[in-house]
Each structure stands twice: as C-alpha cells, then as structure tokens.
PDB file of N, CA and C in Angstrom:
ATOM      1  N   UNK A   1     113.822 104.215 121.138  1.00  0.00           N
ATOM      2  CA  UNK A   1     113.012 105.047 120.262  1.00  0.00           C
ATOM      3  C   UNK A   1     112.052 104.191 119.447  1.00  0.00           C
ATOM      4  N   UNK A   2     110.880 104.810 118.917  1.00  0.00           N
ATOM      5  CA  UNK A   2     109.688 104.188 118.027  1.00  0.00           C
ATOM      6  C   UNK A   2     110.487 104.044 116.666  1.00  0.00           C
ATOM      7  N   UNK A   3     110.545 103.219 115.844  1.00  0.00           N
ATOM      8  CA  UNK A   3     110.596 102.957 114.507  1.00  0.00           C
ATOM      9  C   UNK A   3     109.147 102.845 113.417  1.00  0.00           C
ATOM     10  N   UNK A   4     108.780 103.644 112.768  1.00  0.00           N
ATOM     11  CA  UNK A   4     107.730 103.085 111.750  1.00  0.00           C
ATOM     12  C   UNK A   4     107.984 102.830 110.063  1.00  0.00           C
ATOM     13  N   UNK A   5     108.119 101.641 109.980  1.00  0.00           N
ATOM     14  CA  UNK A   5     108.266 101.160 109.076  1.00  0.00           C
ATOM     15  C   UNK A   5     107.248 101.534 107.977  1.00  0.00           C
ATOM     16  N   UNK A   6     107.175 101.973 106.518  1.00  0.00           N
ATOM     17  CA  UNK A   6     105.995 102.206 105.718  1.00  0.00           C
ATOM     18  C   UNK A   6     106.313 101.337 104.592  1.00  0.00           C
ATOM     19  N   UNK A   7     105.357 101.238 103.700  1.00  0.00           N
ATOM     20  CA  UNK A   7     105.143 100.598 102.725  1.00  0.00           C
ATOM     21  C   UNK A   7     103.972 100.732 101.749  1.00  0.00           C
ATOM     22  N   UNK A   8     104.317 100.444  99.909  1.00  0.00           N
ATOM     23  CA  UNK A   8     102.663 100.632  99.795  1.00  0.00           C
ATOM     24  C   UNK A   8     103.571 101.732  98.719  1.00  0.00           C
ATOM     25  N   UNK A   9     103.992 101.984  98.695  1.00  0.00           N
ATOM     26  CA  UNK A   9     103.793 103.350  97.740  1.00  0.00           C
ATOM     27  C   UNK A   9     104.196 103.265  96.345  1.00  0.00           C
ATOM     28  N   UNK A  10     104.445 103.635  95.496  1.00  0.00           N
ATOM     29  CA  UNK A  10     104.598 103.320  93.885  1.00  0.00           C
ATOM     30  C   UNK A  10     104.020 104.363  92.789  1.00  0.00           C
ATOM     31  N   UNK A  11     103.816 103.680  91.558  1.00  0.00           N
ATOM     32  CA  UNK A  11     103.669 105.040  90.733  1.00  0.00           C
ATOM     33  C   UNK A  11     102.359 104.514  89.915  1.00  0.00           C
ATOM     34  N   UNK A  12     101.297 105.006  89.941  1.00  0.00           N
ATOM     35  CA  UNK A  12     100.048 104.590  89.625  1.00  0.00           C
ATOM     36  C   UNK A  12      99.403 105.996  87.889  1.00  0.00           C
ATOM     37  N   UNK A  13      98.774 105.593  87.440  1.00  0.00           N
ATOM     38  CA  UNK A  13      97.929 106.347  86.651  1.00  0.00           C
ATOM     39  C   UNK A  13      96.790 107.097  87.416  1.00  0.00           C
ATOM     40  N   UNK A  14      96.090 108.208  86.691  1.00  0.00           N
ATOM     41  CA  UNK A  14      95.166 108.903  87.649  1.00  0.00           C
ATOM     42  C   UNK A  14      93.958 108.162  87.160  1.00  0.00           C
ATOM     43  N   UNK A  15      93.232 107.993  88.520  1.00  0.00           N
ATOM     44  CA  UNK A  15      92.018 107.152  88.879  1.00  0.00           C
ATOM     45  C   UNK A  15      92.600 105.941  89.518  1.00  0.00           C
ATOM     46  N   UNK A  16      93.561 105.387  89.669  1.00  0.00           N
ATOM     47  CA  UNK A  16      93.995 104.506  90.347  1.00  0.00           C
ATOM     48  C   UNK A  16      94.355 104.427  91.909  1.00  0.00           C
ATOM     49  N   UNK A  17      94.651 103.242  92.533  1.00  0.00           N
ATOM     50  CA  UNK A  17      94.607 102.578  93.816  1.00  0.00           C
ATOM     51  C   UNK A  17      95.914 102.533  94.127  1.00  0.00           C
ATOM     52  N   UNK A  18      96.399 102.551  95.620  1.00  0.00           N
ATOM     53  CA  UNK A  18      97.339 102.599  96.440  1.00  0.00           C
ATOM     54  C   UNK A  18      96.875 102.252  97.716  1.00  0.00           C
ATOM     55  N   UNK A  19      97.366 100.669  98.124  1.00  0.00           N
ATOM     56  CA  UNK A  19      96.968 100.829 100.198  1.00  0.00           C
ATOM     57  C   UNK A  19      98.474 101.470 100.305  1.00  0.00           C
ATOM     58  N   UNK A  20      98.736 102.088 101.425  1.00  0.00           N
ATOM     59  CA  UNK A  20     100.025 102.210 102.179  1.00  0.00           C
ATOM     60  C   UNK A  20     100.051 101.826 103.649  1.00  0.00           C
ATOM     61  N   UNK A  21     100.670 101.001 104.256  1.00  0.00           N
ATOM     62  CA  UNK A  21     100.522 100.345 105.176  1.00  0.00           C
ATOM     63  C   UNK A  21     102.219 101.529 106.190  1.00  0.00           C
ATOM     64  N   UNK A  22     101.848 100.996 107.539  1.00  0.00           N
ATOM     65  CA  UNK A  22     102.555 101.642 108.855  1.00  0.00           C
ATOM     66  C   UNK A  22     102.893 100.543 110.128  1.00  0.00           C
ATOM     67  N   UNK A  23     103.770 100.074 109.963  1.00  0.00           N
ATOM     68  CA  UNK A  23     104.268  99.379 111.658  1.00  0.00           C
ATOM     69  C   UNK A  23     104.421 100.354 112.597  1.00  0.00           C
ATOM     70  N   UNK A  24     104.507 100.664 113.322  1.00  0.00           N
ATOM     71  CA  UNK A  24     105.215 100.901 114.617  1.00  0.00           C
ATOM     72  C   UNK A  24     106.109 100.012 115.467  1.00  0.00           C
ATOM     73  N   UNK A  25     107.241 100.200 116.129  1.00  0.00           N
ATOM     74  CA  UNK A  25     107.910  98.577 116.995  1.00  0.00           C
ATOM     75  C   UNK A  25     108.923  99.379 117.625  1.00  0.00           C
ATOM     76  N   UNK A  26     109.733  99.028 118.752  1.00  0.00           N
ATOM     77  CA  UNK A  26     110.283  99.666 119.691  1.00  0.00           C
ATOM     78  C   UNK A  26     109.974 100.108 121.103  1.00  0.00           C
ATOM     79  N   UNK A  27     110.671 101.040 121.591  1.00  0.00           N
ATOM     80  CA  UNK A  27     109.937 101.395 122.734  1.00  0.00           C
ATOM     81  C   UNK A  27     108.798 102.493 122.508  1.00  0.00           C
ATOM     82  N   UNK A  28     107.566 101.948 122.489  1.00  0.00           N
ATOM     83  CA  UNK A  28     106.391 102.713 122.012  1.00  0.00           C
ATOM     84  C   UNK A  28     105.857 103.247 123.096  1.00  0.00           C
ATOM     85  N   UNK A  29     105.414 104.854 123.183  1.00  0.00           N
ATOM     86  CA  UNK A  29     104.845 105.201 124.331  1.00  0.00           C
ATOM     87  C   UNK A  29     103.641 104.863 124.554  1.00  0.00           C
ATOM     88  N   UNK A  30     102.736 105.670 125.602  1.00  0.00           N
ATOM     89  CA  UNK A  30     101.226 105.727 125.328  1.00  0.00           C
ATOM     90  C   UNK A  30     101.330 106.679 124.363  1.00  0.00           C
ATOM     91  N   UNK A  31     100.159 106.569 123.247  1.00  0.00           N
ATOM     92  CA  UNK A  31      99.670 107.493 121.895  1.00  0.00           C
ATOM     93  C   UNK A  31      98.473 107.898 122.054  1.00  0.00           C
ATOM     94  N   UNK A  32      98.038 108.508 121.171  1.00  0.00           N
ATOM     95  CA  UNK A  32      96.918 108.854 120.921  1.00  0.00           C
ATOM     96  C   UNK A  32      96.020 108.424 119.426  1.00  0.00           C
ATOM     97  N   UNK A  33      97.342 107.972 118.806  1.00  0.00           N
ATOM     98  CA  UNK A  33      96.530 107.599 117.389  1.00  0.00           C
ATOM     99  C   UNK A  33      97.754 107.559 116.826  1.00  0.00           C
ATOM    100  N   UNK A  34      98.047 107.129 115.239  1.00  0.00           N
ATOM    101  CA  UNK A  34      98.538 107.035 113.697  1.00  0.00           C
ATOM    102  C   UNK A  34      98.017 108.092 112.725  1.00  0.00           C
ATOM    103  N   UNK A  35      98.921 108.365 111.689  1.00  0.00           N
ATOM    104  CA  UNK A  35      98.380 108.705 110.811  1.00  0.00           C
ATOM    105  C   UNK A  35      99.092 109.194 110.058  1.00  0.00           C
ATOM    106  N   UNK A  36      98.795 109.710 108.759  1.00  0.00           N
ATOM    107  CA  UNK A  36      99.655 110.456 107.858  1.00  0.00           C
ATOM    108  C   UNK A  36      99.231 111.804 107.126  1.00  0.00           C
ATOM    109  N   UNK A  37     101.066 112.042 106.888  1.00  0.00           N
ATOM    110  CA  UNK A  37     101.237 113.446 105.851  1.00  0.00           C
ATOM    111  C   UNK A  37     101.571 112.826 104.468  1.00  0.00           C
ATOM    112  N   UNK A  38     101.797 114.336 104.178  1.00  0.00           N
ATOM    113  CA  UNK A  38     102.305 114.021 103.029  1.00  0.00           C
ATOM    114  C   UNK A  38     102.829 115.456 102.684  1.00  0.00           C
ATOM    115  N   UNK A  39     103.983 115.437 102.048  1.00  0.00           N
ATOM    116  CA  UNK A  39     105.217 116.455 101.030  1.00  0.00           C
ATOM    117  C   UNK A  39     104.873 116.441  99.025  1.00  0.00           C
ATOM    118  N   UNK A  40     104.734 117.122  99.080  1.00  0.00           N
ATOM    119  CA  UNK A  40     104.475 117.244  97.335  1.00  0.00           C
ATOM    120  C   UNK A  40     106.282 118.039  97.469  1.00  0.00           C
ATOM    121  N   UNK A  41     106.459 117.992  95.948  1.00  0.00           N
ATOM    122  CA  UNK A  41     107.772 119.019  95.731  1.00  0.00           C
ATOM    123  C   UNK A  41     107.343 120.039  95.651  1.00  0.00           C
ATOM    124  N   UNK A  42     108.058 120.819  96.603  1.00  0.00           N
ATOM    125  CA  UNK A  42     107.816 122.456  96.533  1.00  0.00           C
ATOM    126  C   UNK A  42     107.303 122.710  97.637  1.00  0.00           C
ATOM    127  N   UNK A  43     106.383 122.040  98.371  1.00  0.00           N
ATOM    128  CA  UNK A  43     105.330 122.165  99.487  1.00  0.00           C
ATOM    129  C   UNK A  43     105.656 121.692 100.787  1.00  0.00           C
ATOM    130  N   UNK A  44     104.781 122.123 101.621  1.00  0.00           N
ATOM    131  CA  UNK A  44     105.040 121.956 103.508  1.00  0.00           C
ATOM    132  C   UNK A  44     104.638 120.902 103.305  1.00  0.00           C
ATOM    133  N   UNK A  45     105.165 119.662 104.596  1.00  0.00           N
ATOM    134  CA  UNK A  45     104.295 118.828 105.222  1.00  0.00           C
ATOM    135  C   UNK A  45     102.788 118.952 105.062  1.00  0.00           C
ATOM    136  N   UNK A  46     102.147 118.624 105.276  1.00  0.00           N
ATOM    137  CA  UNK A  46     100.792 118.711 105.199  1.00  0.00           C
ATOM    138  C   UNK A  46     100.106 117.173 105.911  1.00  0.00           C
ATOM    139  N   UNK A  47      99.119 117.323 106.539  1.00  0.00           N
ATOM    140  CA  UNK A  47      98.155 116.042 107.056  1.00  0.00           C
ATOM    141  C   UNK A  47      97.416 115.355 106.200  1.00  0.00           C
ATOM    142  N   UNK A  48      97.055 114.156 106.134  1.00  0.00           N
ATOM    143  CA  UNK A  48      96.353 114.216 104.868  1.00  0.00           C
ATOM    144  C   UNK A  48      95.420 112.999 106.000  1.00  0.00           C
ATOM    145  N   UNK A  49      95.419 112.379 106.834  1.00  0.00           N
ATOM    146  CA  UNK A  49      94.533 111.468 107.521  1.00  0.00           C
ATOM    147  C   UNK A  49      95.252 111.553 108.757  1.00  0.00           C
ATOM    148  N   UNK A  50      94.310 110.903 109.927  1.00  0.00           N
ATOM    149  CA  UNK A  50      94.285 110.625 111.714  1.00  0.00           C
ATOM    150  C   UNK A  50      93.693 109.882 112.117  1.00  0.00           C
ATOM    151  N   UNK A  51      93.614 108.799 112.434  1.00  0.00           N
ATOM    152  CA  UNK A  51      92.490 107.275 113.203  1.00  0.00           C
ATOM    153  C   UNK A  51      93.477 108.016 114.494  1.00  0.00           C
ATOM    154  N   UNK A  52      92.588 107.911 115.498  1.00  0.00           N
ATOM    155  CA  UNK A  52      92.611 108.321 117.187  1.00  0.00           C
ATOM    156  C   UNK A  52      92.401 106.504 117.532  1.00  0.00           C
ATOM    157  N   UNK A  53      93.437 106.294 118.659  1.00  0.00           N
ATOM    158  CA  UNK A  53      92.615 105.572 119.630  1.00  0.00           C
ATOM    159  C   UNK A  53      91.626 104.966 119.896  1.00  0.00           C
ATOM    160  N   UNK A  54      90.665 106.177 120.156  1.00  0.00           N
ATOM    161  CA  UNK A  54      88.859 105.892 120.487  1.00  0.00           C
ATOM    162  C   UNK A  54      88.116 105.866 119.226  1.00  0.00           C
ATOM    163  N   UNK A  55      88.619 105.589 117.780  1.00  0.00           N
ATOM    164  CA  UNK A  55      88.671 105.359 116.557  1.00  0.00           C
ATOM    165  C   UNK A  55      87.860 106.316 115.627  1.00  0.00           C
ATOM    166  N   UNK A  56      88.525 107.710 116.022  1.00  0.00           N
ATOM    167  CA  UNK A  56      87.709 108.815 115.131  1.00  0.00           C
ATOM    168  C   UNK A  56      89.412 109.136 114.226  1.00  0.00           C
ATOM    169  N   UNK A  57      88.336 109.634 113.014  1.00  0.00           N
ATOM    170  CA  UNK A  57      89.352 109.759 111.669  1.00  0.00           C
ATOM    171  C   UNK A  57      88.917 111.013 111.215  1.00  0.00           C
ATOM    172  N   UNK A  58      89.876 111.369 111.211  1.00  0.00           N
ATOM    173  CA  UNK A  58      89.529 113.049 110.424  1.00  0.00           C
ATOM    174  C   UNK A  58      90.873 112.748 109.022  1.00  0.00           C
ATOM    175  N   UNK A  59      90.304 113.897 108.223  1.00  0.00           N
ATOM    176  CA  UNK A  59      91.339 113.600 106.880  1.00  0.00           C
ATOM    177  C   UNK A  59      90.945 115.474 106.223  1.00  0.00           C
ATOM    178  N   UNK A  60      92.056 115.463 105.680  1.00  0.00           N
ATOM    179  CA  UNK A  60      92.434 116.478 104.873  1.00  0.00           C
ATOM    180  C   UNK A  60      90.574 116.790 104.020  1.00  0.00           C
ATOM    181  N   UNK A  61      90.534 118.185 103.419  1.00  0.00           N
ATOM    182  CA  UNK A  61      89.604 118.237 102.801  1.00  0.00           C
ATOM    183  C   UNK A  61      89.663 117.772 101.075  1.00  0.00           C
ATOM    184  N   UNK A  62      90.975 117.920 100.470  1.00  0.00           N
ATOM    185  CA  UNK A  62      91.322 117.485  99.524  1.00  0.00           C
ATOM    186  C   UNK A  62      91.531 115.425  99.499  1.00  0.00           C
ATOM    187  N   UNK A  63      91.643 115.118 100.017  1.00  0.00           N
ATOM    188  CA  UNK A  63      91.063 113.790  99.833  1.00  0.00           C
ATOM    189  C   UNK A  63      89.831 112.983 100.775  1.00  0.00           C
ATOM    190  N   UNK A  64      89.242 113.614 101.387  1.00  0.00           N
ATOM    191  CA  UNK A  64      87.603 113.452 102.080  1.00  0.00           C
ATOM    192  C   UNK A  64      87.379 112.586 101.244  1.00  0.00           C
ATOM    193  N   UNK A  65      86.430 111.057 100.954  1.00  0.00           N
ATOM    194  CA  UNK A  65      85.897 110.730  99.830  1.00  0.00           C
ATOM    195  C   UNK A  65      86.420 109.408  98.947  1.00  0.00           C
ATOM    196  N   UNK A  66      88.249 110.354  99.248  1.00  0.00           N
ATOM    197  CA  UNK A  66      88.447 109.212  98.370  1.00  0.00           C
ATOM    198  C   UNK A  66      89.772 108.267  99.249  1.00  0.00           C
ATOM    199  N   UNK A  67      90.404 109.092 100.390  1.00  0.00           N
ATOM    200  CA  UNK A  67      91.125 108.086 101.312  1.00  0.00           C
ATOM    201  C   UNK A  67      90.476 107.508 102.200  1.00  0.00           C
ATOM    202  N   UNK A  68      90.681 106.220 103.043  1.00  0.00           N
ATOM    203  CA  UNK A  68      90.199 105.764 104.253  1.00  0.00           C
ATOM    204  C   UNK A  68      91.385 105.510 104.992  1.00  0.00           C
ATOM    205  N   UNK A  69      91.549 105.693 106.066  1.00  0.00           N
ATOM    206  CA  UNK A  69      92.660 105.220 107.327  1.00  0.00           C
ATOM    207  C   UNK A  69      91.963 104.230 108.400  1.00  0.00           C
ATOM    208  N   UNK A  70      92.738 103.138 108.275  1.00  0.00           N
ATOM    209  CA  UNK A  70      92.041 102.185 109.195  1.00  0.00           C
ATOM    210  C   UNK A  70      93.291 102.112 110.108  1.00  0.00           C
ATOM    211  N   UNK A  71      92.664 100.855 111.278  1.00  0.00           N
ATOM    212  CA  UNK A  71      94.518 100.938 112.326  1.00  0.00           C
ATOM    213  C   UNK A  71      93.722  99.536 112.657  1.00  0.00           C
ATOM    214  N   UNK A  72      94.949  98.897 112.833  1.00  0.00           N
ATOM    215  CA  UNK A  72      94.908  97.700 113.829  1.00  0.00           C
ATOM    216  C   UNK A  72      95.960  97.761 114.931  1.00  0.00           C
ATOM    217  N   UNK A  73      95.081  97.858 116.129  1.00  0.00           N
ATOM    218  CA  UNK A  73      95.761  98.560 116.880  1.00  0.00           C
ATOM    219  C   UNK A  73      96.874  97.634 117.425  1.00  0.00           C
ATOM    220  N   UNK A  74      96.674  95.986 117.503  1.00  0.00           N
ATOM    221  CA  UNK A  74      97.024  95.179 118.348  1.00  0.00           C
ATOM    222  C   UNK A  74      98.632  95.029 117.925  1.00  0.00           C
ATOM    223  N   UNK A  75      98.269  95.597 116.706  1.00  0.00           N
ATOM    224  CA  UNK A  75      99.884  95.560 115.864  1.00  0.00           C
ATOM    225  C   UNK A  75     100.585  96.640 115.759  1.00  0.00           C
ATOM    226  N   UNK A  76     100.060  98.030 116.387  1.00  0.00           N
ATOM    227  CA  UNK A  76     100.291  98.828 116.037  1.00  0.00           C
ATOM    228  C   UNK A  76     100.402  99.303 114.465  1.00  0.00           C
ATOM    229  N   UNK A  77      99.070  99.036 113.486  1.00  0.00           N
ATOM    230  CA  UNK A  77      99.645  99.474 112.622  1.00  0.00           C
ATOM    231  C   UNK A  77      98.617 100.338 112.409  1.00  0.00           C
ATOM    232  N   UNK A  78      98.530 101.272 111.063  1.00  0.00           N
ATOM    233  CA  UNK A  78      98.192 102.246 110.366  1.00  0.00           C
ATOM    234  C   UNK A  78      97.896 101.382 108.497  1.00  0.00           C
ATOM    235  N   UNK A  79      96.825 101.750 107.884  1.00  0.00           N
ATOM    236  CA  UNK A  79      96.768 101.958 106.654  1.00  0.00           C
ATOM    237  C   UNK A  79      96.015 102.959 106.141  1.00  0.00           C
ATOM    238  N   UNK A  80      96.522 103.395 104.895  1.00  0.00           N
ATOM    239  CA  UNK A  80      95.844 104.604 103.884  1.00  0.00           C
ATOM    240  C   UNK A  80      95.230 103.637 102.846  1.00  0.00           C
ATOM    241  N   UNK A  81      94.709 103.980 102.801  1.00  0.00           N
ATOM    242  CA  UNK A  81      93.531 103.081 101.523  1.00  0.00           C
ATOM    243  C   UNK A  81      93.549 104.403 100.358  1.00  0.00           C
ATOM    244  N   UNK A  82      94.039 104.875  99.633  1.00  0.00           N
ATOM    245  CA  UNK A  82      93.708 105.641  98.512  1.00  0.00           C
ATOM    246  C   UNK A  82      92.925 104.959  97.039  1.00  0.00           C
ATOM    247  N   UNK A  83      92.234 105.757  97.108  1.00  0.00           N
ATOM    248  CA  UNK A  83      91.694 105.414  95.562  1.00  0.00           C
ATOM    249  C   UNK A  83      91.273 107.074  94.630  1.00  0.00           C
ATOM    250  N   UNK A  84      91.138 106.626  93.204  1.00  0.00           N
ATOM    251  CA  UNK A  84      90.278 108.263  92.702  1.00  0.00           C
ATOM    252  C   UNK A  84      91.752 108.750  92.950  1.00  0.00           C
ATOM    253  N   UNK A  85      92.974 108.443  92.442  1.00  0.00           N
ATOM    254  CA  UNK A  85      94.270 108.865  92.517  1.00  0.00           C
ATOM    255  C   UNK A  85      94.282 110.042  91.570  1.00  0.00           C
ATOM    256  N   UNK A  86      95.048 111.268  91.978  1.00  0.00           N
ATOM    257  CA  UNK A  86      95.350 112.233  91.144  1.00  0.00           C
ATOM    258  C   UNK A  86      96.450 112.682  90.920  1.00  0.00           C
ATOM    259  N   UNK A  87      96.761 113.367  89.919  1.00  0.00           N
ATOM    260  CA  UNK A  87      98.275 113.878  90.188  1.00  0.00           C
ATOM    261  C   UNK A  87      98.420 114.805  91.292  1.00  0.00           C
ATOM    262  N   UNK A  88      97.889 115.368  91.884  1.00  0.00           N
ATOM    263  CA  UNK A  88      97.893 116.361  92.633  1.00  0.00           C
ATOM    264  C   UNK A  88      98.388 115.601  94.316  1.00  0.00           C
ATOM    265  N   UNK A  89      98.420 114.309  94.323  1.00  0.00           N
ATOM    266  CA  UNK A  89      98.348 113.582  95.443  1.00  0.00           C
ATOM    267  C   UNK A  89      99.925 113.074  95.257  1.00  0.00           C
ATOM    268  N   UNK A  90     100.616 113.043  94.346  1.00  0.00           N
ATOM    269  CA  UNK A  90     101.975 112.826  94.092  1.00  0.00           C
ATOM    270  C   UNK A  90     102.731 113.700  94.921  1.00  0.00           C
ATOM    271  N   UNK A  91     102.981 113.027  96.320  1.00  0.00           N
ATOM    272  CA  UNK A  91     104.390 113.396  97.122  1.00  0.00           C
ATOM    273  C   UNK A  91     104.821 111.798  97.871  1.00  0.00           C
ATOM    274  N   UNK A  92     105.533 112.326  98.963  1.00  0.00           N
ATOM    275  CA  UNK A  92     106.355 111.640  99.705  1.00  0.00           C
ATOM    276  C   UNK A  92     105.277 111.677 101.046  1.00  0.00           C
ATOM    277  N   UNK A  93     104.700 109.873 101.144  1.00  0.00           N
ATOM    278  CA  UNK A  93     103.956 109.707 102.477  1.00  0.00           C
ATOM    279  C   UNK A  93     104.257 109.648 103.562  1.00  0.00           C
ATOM    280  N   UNK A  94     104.232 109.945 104.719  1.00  0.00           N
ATOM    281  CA  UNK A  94     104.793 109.436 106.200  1.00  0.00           C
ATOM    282  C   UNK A  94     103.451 109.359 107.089  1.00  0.00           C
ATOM    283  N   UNK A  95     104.530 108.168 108.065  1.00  0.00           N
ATOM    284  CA  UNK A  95     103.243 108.004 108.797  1.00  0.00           C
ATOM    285  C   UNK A  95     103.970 108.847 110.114  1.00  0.00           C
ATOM    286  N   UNK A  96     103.193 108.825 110.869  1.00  0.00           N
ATOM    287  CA  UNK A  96     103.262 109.252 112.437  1.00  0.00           C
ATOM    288  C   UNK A  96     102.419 108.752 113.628  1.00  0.00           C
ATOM    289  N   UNK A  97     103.486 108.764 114.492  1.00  0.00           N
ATOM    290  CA  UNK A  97     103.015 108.443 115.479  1.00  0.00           C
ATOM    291  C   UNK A  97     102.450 109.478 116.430  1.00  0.00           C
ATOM    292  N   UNK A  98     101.103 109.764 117.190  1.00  0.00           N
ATOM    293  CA  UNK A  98     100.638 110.804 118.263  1.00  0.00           C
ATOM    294  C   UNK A  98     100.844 111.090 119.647  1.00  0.00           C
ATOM    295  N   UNK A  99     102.075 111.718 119.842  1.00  0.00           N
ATOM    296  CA  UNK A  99     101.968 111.155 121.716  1.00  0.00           C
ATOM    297  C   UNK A  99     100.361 112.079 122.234  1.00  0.00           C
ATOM    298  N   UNK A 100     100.441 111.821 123.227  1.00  0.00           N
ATOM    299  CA  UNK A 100      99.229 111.764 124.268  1.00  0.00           C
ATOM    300  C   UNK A 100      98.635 113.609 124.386  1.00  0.00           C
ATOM    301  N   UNK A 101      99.619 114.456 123.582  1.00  0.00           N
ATOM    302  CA  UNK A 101      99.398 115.767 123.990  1.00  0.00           C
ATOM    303  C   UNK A 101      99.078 116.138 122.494  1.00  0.00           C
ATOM    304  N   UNK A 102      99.150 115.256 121.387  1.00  0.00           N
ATOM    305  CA  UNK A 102      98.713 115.420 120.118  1.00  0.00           C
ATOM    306  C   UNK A 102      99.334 115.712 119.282  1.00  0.00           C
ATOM    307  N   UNK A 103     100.625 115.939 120.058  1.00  0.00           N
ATOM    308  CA  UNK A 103     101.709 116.286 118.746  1.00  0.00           C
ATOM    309  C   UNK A 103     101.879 115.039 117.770  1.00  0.00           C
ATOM    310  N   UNK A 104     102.586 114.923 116.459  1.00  0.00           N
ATOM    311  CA  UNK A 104     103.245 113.949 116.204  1.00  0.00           C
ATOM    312  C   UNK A 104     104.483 114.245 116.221  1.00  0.00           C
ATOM    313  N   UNK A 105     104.932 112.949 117.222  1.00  0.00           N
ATOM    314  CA  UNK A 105     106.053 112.794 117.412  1.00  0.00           C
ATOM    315  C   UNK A 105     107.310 111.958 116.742  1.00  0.00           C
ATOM    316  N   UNK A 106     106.790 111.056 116.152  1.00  0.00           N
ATOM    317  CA  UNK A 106     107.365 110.163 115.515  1.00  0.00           C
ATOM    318  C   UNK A 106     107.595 109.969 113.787  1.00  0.00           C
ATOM    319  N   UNK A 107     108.496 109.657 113.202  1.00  0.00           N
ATOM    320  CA  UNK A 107     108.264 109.916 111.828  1.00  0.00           C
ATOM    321  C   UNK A 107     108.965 108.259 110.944  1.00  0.00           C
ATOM    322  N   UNK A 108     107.663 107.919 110.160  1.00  0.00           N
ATOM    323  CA  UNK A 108     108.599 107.094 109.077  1.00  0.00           C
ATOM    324  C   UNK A 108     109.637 107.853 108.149  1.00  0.00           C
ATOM    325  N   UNK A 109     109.912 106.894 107.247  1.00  0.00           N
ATOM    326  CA  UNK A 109     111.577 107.513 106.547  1.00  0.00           C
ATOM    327  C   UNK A 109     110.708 107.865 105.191  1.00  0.00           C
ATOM    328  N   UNK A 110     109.110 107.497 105.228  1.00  0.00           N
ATOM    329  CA  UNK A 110     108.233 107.972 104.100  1.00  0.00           C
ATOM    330  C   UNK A 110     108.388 107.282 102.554  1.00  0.00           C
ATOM    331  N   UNK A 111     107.303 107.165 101.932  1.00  0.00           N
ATOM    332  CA  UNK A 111     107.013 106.455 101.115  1.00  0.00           C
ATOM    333  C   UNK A 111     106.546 106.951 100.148  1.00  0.00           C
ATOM    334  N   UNK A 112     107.008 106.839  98.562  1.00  0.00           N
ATOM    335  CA  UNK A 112     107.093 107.874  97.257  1.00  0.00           C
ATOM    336  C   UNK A 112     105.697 107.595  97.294  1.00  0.00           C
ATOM    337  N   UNK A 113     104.864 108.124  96.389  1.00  0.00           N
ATOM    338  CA  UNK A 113     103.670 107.909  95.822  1.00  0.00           C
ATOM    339  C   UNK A 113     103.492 109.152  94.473  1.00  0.00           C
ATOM    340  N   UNK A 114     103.681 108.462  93.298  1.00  0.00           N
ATOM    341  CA  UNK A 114     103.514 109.372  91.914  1.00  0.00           C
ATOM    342  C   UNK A 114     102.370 108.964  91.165  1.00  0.00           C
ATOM    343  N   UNK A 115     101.654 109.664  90.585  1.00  0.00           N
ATOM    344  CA  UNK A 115     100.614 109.760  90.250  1.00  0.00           C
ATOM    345  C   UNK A 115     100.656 110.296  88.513  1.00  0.00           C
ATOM    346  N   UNK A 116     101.042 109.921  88.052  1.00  0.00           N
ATOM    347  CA  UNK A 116     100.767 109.881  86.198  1.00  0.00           C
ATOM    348  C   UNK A 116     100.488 109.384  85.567  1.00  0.00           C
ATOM    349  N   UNK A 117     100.152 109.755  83.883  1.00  0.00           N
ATOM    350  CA  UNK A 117      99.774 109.005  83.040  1.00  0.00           C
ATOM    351  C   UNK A 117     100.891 108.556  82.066  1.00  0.00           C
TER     352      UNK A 117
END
C-alpha cells in the first residue's frame, strides 16, 4: 500500500504563513496527480488544491489567491504554500493521492492547521 507522510501544520495568527509538505513511498501506482483537503469541525471533507501530472492546478474558490500547490514529482511529493491565513481555514489537512480514474485514493493521517489570534 501507498503511505503519505504530511507535515507543515501548526497554529498561526490570521494573515500568516504555513508550507505543508506530502511524501508519498511504498507500492505507488500510476497517478494522476497530489493534492489536498481539508476538514474544519463540523464540516465534510472538502478539496482545497490538485497539481495533475501534466502540471495543471485547480484549487478551491475560497483560497484561489492565496494557496499555491507545487509537486516534485521525482520524489513524489506535494506542497501547499498557504499564506493571507484565516480562521476560516482552521481544519485538519490531508494530502491524497489520484489514481488514474481520478478518484483519490489514498489518504495521509492529516495535519492540524489552526488559525487564531
């Protein structure tokens, strides 16, 4: 099975910075891309970024602007670049892995991220 390791997450003031970084390692299939959700308390899963493969990134409309998702692919990894932090962005991150039909299939064990003053 895939393992993704995360990292990166912590408890910041609003307007502040967070990278969160993603391994992948194991038996890794073919993918389609990385990327992440995110859980607030109370709330669904939700997407919040996607780097593809052929290196297109789509992201949530609530952080457009102010996340970037980069990947290095050779390592299989994933990062979230957050900045322009809000409280509203305070949940639990995961990354994922994409098999080839677009699902995500794979899940980190996810990474806090709180957002107060």
């Amino acid at each position: 099975q895939v393992q993704l390791g995360e990292s990166g997450g912590g408890s910041v003031q609003p307007g502040g910075s967070l990278t969160l970084s993603c391994t992948a390692s194991g038996n890794i299939p073919e993918f389609n891309g990385m990327g992440w959700y995110r859980q607030a308390p109370g709330k669904e899963r939700e997407m919040v970024a996607t780097r593809t493969n052929g290196g297109w990134a789509n992201y949530a409309d609530s952080v457009k602007g102010r996340f970037t998702i980069s990947r290095e692919s050779g390592w299989n990894t994933v990062y979230l670049q957050m900045n322009s932090l809000e409280p509203e962005d305070t949940a639990v991150y995961y990354c994922t892995l994409y098999s080839l039909r677009g699902d995500a299939s794979y899940w980190g064990q996810g990474t806090q991220v709180t957002v107060s003053s």
